[in-house]
PDB file of N, CA and C in Angstrom:
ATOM      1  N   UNK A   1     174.340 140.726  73.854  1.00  0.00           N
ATOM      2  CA  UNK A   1     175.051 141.613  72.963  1.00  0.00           C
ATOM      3  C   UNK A   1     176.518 141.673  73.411  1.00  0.00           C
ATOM      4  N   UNK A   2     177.460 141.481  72.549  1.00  0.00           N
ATOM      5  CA  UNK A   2     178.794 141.289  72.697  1.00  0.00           C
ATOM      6  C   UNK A   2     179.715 142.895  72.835  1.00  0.00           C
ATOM      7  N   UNK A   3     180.498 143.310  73.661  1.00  0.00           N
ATOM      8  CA  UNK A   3     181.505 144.475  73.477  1.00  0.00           C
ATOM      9  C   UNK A   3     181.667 145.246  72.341  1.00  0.00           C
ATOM     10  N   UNK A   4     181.984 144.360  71.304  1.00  0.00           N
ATOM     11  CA  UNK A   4     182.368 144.633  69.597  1.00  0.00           C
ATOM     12  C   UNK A   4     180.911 145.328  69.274  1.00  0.00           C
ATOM     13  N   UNK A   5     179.347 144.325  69.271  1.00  0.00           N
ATOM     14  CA  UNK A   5     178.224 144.746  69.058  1.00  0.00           C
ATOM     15  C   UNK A   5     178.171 146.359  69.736  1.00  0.00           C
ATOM     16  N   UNK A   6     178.067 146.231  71.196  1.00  0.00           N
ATOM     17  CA  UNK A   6     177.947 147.171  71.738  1.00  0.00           C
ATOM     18  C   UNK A   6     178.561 148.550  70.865  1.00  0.00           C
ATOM     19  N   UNK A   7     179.924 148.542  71.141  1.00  0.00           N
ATOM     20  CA  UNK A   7     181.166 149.676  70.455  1.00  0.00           C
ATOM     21  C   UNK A   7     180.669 150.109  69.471  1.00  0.00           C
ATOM     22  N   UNK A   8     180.110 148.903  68.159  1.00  0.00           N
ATOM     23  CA  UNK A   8     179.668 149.231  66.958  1.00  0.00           C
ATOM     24  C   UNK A   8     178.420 150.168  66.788  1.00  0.00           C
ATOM     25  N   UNK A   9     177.261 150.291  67.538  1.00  0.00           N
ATOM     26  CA  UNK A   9     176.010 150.140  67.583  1.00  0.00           C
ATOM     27  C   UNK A   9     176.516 151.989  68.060  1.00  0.00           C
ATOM     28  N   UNK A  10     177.341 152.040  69.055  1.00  0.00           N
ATOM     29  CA  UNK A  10     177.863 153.746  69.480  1.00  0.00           C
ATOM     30  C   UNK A  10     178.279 154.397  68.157  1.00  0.00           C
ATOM     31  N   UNK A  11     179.101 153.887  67.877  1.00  0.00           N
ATOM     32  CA  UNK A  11     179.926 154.431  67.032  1.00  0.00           C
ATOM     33  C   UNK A  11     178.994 154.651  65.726  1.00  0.00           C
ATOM     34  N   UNK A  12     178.204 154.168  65.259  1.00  0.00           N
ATOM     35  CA  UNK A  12     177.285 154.167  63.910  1.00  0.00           C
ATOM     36  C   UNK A  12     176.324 155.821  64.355  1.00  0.00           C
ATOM     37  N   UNK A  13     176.064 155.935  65.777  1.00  0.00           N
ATOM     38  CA  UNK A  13     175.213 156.781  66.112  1.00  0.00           C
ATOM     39  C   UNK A  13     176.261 158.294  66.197  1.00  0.00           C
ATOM     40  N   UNK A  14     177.223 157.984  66.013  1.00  0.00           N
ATOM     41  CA  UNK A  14     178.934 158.946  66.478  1.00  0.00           C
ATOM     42  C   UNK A  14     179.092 159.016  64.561  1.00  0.00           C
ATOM     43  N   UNK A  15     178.049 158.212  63.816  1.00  0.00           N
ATOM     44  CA  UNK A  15     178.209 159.096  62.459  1.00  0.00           C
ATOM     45  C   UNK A  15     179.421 158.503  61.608  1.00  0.00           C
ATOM     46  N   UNK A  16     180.217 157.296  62.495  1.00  0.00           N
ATOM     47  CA  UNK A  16     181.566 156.604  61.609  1.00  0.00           C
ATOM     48  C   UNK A  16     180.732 155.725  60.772  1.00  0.00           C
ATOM     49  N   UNK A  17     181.774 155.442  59.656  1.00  0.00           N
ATOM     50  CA  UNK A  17     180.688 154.460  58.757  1.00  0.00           C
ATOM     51  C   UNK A  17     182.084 153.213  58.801  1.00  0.00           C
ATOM     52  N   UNK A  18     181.108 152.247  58.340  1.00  0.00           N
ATOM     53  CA  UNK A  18     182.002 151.057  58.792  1.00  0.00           C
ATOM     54  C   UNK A  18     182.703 150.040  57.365  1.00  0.00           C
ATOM     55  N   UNK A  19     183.754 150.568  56.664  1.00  0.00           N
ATOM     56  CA  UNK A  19     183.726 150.349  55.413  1.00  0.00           C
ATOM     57  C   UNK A  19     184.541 149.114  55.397  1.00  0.00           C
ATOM     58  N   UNK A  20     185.159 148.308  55.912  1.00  0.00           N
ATOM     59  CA  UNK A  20     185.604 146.779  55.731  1.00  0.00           C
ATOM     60  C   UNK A  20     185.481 146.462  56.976  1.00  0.00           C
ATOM     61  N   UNK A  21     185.327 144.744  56.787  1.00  0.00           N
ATOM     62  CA  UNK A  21     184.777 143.785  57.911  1.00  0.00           C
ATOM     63  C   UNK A  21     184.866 144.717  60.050  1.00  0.00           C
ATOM     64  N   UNK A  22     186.276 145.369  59.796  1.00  0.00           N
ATOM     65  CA  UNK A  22     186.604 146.027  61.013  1.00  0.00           C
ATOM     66  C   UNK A  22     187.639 147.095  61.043  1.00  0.00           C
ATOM     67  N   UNK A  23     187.099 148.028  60.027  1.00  0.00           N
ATOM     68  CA  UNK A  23     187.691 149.301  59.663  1.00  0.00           C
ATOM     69  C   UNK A  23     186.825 150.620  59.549  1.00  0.00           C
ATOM     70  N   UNK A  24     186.984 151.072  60.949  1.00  0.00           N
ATOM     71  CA  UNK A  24     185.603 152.448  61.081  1.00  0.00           C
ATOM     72  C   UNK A  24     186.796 153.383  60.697  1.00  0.00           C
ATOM     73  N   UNK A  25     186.014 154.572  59.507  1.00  0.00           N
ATOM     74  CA  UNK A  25     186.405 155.790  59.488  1.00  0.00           C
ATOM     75  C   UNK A  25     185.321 156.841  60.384  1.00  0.00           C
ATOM     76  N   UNK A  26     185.723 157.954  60.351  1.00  0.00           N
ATOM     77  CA  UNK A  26     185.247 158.808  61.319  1.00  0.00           C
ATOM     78  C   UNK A  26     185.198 160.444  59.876  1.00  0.00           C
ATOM     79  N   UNK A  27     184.056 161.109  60.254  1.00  0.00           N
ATOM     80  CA  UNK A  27     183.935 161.781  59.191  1.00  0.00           C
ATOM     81  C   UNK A  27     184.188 163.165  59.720  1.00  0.00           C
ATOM     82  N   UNK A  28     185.061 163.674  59.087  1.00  0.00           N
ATOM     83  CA  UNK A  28     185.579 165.088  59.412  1.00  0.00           C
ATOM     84  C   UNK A  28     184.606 166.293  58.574  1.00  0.00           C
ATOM     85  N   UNK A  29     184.345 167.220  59.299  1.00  0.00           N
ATOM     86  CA  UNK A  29     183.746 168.343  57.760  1.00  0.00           C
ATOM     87  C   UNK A  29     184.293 169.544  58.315  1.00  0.00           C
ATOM     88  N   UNK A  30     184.703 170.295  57.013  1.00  0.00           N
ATOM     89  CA  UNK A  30     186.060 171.222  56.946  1.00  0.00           C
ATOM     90  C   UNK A  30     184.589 172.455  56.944  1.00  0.00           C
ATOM     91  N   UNK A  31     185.397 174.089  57.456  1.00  0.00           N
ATOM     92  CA  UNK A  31     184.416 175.088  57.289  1.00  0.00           C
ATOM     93  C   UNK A  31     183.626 175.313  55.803  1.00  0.00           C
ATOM     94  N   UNK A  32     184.944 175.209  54.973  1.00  0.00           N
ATOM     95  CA  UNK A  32     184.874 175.391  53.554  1.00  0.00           C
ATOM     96  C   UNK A  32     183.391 174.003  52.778  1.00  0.00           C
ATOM     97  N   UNK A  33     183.173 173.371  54.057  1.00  0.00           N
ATOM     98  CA  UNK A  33     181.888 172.176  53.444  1.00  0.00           C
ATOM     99  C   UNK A  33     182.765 171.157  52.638  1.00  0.00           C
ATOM    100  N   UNK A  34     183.777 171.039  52.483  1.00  0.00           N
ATOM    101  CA  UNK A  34     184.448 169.583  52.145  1.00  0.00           C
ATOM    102  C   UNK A  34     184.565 168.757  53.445  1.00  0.00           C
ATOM    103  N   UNK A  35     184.689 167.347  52.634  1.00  0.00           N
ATOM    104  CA  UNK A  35     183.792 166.605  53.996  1.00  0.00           C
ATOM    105  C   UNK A  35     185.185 165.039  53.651  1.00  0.00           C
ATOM    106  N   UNK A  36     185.902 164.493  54.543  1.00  0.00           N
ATOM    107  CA  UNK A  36     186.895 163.545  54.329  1.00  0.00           C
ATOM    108  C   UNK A  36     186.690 162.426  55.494  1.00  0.00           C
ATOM    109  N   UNK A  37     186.546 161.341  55.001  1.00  0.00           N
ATOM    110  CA  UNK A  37     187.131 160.240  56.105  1.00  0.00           C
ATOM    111  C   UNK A  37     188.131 159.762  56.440  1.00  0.00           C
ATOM    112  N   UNK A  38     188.314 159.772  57.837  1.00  0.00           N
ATOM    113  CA  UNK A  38     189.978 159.587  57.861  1.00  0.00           C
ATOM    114  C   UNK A  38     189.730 158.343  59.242  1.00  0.00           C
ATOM    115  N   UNK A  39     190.363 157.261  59.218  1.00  0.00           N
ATOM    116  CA  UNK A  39     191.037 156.146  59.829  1.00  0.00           C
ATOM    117  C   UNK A  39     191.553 156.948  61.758  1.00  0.00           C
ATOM    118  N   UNK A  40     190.879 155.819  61.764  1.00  0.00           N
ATOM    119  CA  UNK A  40     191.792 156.327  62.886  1.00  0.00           C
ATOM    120  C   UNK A  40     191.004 155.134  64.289  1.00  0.00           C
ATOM    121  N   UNK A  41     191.854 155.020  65.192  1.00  0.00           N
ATOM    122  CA  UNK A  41     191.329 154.133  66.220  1.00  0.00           C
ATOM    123  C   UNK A  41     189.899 154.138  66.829  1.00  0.00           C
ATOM    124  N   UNK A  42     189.758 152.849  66.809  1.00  0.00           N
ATOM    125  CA  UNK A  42     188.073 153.246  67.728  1.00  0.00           C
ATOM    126  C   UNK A  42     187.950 153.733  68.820  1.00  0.00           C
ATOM    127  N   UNK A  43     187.111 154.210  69.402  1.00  0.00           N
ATOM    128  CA  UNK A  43     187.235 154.217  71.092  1.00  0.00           C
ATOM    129  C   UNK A  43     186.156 152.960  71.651  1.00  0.00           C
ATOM    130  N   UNK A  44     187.226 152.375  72.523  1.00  0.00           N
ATOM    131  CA  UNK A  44     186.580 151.085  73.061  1.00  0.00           C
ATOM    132  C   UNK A  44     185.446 151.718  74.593  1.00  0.00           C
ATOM    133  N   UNK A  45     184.138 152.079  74.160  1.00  0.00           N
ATOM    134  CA  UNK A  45     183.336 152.574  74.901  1.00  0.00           C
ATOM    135  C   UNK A  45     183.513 151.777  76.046  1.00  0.00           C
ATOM    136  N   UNK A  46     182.927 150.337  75.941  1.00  0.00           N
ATOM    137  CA  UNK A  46     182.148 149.293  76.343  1.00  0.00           C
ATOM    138  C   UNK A  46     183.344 148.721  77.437  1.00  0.00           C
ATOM    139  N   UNK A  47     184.736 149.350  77.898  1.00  0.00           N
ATOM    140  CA  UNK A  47     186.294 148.638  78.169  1.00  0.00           C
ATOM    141  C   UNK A  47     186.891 149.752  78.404  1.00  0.00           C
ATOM    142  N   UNK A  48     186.682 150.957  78.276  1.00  0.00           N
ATOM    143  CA  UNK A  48     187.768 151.879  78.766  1.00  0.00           C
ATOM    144  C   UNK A  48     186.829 153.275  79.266  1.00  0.00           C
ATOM    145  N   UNK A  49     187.261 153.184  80.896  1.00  0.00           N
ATOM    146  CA  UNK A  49     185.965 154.163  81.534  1.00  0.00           C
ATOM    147  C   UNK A  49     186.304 155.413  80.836  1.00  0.00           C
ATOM    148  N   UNK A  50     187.642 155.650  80.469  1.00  0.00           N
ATOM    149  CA  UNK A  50     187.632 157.404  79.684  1.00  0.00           C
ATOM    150  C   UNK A  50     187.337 157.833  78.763  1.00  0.00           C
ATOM    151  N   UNK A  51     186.635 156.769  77.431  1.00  0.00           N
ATOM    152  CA  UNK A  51     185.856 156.769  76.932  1.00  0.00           C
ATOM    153  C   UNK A  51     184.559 156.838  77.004  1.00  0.00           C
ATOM    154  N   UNK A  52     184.109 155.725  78.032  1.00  0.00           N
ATOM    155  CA  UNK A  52     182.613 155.781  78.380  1.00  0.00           C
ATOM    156  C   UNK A  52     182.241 157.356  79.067  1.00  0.00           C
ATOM    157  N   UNK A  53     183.390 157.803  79.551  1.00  0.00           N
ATOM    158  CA  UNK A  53     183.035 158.734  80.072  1.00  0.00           C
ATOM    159  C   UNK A  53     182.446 160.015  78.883  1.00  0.00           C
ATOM    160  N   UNK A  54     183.273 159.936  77.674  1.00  0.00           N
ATOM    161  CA  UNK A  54     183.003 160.721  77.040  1.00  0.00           C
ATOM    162  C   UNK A  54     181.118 161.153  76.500  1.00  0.00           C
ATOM    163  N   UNK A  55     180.425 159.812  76.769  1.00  0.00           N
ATOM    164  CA  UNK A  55     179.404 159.686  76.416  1.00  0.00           C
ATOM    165  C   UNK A  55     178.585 159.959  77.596  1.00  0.00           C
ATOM    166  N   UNK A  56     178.867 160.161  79.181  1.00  0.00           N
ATOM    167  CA  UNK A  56     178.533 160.774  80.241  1.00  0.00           C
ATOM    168  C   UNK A  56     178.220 162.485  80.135  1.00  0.00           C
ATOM    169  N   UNK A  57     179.142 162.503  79.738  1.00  0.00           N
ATOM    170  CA  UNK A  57     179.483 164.152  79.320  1.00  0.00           C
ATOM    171  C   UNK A  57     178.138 164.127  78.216  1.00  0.00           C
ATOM    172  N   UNK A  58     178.314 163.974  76.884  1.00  0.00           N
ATOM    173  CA  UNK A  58     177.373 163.800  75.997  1.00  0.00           C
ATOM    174  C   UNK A  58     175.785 163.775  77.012  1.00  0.00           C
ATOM    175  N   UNK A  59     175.353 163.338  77.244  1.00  0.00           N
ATOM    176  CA  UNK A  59     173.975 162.875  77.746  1.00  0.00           C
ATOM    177  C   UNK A  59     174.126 164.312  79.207  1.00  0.00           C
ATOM    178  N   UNK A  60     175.218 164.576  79.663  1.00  0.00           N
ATOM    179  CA  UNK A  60     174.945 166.019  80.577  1.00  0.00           C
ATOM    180  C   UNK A  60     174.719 166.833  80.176  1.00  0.00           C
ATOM    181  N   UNK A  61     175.666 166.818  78.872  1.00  0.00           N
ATOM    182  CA  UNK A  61     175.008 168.243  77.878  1.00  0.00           C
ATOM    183  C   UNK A  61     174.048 168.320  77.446  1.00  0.00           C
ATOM    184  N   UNK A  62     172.991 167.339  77.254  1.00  0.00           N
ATOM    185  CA  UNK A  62     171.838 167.131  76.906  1.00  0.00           C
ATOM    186  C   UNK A  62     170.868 167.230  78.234  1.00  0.00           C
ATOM    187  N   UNK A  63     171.221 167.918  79.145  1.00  0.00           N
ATOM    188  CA  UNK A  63     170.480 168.457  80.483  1.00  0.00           C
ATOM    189  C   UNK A  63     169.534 166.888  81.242  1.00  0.00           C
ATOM    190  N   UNK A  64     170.529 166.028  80.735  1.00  0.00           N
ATOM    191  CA  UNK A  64     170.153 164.739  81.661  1.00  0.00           C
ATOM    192  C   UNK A  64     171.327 164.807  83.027  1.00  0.00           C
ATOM    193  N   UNK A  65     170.653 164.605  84.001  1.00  0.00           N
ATOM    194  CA  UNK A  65     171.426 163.980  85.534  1.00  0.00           C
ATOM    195  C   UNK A  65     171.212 162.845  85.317  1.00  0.00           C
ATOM    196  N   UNK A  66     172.880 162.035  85.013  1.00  0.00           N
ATOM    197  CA  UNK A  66     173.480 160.683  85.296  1.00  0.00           C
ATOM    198  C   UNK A  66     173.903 160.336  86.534  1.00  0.00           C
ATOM    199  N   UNK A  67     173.318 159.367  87.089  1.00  0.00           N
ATOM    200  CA  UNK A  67     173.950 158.501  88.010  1.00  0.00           C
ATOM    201  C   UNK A  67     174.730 157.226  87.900  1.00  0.00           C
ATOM    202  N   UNK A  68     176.096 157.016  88.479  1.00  0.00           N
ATOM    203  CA  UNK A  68     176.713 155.402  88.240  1.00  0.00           C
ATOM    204  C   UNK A  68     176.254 155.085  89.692  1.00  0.00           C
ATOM    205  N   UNK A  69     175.749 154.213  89.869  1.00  0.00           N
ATOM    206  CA  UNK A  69     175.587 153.096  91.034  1.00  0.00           C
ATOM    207  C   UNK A  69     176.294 151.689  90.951  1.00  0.00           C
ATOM    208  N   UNK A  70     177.679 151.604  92.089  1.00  0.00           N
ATOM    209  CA  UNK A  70     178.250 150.562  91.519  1.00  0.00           C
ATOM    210  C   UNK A  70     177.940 150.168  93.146  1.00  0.00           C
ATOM    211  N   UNK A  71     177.603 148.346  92.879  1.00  0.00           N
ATOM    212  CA  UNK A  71     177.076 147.758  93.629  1.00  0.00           C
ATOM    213  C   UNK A  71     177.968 146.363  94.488  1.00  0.00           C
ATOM    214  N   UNK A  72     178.737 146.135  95.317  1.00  0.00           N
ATOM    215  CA  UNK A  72     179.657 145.151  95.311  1.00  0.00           C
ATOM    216  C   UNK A  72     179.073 143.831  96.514  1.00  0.00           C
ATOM    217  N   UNK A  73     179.079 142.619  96.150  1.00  0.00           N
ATOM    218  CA  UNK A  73     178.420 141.709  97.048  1.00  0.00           C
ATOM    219  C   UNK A  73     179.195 140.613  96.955  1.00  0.00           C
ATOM    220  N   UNK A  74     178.919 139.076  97.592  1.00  0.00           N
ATOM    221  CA  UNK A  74     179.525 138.140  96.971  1.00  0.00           C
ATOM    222  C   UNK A  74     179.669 137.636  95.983  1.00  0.00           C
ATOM    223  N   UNK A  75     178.513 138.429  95.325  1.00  0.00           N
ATOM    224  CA  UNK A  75     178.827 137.624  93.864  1.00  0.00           C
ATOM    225  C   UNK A  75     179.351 138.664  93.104  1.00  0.00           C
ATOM    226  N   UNK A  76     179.585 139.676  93.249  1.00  0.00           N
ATOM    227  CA  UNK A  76     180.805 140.576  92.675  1.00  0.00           C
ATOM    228  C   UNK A  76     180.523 141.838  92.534  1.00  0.00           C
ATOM    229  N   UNK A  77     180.861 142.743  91.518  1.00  0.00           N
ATOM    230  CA  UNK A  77     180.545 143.975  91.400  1.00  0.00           C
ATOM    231  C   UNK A  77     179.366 144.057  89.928  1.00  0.00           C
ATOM    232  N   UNK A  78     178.767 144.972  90.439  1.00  0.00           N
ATOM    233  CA  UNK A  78     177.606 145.173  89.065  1.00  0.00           C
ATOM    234  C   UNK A  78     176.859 146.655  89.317  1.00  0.00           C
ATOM    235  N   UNK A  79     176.997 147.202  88.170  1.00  0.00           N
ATOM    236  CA  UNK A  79     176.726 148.567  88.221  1.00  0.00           C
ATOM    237  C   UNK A  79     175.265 149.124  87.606  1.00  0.00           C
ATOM    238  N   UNK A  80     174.992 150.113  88.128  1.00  0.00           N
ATOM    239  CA  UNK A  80     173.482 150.455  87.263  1.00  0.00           C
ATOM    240  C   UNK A  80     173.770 151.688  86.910  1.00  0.00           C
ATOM    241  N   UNK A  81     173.692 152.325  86.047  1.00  0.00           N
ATOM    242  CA  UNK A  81     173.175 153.724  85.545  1.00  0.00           C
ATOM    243  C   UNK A  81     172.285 154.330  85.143  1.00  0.00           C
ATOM    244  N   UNK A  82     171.619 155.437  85.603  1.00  0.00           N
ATOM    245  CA  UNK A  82     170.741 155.938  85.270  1.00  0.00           C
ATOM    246  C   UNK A  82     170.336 157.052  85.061  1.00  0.00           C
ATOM    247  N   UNK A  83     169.906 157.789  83.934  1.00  0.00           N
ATOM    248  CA  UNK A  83     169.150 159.158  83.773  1.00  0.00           C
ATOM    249  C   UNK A  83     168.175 159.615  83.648  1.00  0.00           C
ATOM    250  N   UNK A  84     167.478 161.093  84.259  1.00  0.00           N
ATOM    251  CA  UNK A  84     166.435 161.643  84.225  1.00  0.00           C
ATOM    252  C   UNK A  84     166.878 163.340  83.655  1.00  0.00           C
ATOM    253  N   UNK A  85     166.183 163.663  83.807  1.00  0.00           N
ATOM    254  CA  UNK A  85     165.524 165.408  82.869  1.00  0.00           C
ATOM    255  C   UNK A  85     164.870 166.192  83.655  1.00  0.00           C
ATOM    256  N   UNK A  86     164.588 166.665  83.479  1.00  0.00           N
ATOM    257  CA  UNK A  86     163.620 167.828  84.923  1.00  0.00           C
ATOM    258  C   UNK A  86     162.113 167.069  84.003  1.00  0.00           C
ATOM    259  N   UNK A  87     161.948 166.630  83.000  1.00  0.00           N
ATOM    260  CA  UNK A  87     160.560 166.386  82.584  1.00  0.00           C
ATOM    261  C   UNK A  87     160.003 164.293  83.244  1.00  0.00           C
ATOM    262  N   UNK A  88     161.321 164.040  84.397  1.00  0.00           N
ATOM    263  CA  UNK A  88     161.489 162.841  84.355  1.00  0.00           C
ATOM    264  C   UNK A  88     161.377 161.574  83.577  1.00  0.00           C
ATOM    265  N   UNK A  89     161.937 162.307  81.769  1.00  0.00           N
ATOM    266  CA  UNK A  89     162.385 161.351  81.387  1.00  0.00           C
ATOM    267  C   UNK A  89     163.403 160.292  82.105  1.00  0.00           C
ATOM    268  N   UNK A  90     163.721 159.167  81.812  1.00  0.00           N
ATOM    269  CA  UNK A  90     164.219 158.508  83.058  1.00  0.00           C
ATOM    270  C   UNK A  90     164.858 157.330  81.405  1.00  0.00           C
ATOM    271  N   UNK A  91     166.026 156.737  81.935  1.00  0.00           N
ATOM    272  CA  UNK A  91     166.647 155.701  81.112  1.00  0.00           C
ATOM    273  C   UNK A  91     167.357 154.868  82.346  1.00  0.00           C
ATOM    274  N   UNK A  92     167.501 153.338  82.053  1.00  0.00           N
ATOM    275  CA  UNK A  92     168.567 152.672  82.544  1.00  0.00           C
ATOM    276  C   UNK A  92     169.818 152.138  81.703  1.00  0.00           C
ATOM    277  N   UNK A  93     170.211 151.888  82.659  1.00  0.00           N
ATOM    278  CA  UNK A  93     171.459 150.776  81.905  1.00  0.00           C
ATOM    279  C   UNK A  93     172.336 150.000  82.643  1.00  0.00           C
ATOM    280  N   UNK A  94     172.530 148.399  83.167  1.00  0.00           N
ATOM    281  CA  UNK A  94     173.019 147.885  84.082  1.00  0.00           C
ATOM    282  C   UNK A  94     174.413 147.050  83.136  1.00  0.00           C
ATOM    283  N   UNK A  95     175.407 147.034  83.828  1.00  0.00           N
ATOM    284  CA  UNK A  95     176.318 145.636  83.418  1.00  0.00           C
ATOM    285  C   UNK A  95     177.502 145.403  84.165  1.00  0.00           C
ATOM    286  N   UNK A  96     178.269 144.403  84.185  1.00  0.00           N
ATOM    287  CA  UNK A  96     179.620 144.123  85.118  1.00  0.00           C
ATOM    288  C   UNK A  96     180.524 145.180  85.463  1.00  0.00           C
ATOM    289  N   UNK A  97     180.299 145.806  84.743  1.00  0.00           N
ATOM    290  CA  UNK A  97     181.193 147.021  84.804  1.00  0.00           C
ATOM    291  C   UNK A  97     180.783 148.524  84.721  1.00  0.00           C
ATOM    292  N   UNK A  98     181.490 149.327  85.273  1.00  0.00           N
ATOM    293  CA  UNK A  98     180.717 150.801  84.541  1.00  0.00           C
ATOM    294  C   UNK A  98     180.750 151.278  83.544  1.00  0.00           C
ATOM    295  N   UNK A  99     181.817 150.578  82.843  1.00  0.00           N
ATOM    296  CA  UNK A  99     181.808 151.446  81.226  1.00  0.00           C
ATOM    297  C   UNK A  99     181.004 150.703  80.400  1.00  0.00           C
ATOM    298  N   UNK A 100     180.143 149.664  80.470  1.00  0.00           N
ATOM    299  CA  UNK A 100     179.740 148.791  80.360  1.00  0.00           C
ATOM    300  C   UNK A 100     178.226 149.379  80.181  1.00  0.00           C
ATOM    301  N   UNK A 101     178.047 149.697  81.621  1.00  0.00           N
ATOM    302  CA  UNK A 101     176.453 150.106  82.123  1.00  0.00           C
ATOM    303  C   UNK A 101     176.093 151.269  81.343  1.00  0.00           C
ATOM    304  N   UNK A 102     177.393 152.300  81.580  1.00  0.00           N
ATOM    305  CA  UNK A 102     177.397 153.377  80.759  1.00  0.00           C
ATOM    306  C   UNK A 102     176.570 153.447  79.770  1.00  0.00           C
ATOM    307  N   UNK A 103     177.500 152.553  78.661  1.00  0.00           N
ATOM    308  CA  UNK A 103     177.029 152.333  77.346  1.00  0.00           C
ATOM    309  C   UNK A 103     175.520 151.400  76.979  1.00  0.00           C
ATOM    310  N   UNK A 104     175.038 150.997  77.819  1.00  0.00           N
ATOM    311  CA  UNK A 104     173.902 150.387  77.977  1.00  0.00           C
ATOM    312  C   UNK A 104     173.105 151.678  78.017  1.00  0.00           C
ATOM    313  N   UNK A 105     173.439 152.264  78.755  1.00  0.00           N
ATOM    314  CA  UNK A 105     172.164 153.591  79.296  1.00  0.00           C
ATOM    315  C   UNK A 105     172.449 154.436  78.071  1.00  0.00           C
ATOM    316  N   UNK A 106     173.826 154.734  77.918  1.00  0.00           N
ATOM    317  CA  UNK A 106     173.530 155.479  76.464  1.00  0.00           C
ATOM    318  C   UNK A 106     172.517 155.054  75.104  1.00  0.00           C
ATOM    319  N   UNK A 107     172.882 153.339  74.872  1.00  0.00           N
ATOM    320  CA  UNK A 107     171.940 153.082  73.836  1.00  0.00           C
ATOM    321  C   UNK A 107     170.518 153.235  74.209  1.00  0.00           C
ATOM    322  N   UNK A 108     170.660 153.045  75.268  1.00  0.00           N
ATOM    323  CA  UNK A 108     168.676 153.280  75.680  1.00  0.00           C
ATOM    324  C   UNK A 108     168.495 154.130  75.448  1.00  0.00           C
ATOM    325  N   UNK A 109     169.168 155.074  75.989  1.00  0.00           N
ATOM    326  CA  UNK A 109     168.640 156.944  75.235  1.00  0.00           C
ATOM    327  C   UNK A 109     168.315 157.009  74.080  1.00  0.00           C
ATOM    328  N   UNK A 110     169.562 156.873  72.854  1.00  0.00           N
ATOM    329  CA  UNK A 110     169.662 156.978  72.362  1.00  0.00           C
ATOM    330  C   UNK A 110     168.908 156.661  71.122  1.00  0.00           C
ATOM    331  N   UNK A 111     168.228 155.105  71.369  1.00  0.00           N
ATOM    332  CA  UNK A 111     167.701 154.461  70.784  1.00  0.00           C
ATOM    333  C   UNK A 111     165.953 154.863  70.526  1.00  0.00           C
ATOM    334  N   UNK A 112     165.798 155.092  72.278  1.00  0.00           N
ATOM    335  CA  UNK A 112     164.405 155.462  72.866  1.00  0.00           C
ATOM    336  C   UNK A 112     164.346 154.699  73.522  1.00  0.00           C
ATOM    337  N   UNK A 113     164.670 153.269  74.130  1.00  0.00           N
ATOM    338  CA  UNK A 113     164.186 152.406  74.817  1.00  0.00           C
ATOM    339  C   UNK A 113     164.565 152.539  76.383  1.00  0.00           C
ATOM    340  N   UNK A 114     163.296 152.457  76.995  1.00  0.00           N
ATOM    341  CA  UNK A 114     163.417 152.740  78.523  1.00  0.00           C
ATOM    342  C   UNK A 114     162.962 151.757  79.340  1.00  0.00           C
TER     343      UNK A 114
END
């Protein structure tokens, strides 16, 4: 699964709808119940840890304990992440990077797949 895949696959679950080849709007809803899409930059989950982070936060508020485990050897750096629940639900998510792994462990949640 490619970065772009990845980003996309968040962002669909983040409720943006994806209306030309690579143009996500993001859906605003006003108190009054009018509801507008408005343009605006993606956040590159999968490439920028202050993003990924945002989805750390997300999954804490959801009374999961995240762990990043970043791992460094000769053959380089590679990270694992992982969450549990007091009911030890449990998710992974590994990749080159942490914002990377992040977003791996998020789709597992997210998805259901453990």
């Amino acid at each position: 699964m490619t970065d772009q895949e990845i980003n996309d696959r968040i962002l669909l679950l983040h409720g943006w709808r994806k209306v030309e080849k690579r143009e996500w709007f993001e859906e605003q809803k006003y108190t009054d119940g009018n509801v507008v899409w408005r343009h605006r930059d993606m956040p590159n989950y999968s490439g920028d840890m202050r993003a990924a982070y945002e989805l750390v936060l997300e999954m804490y508020s959801a009374k999961f304990s995240v762990n990043i485990n970043i791992n460094v050897d000769a053959s380089g750096i590679f990270c694992v992440c992982s969450m549990e629940d007091e009911n030890l639900v449990y998710f992974v998510g590994d990749g080159e990077t942490a914002p990377l792994a992040i977003c791996k462990l998020y789709l597992a949640w997210k998805e259901g797949n453990r």
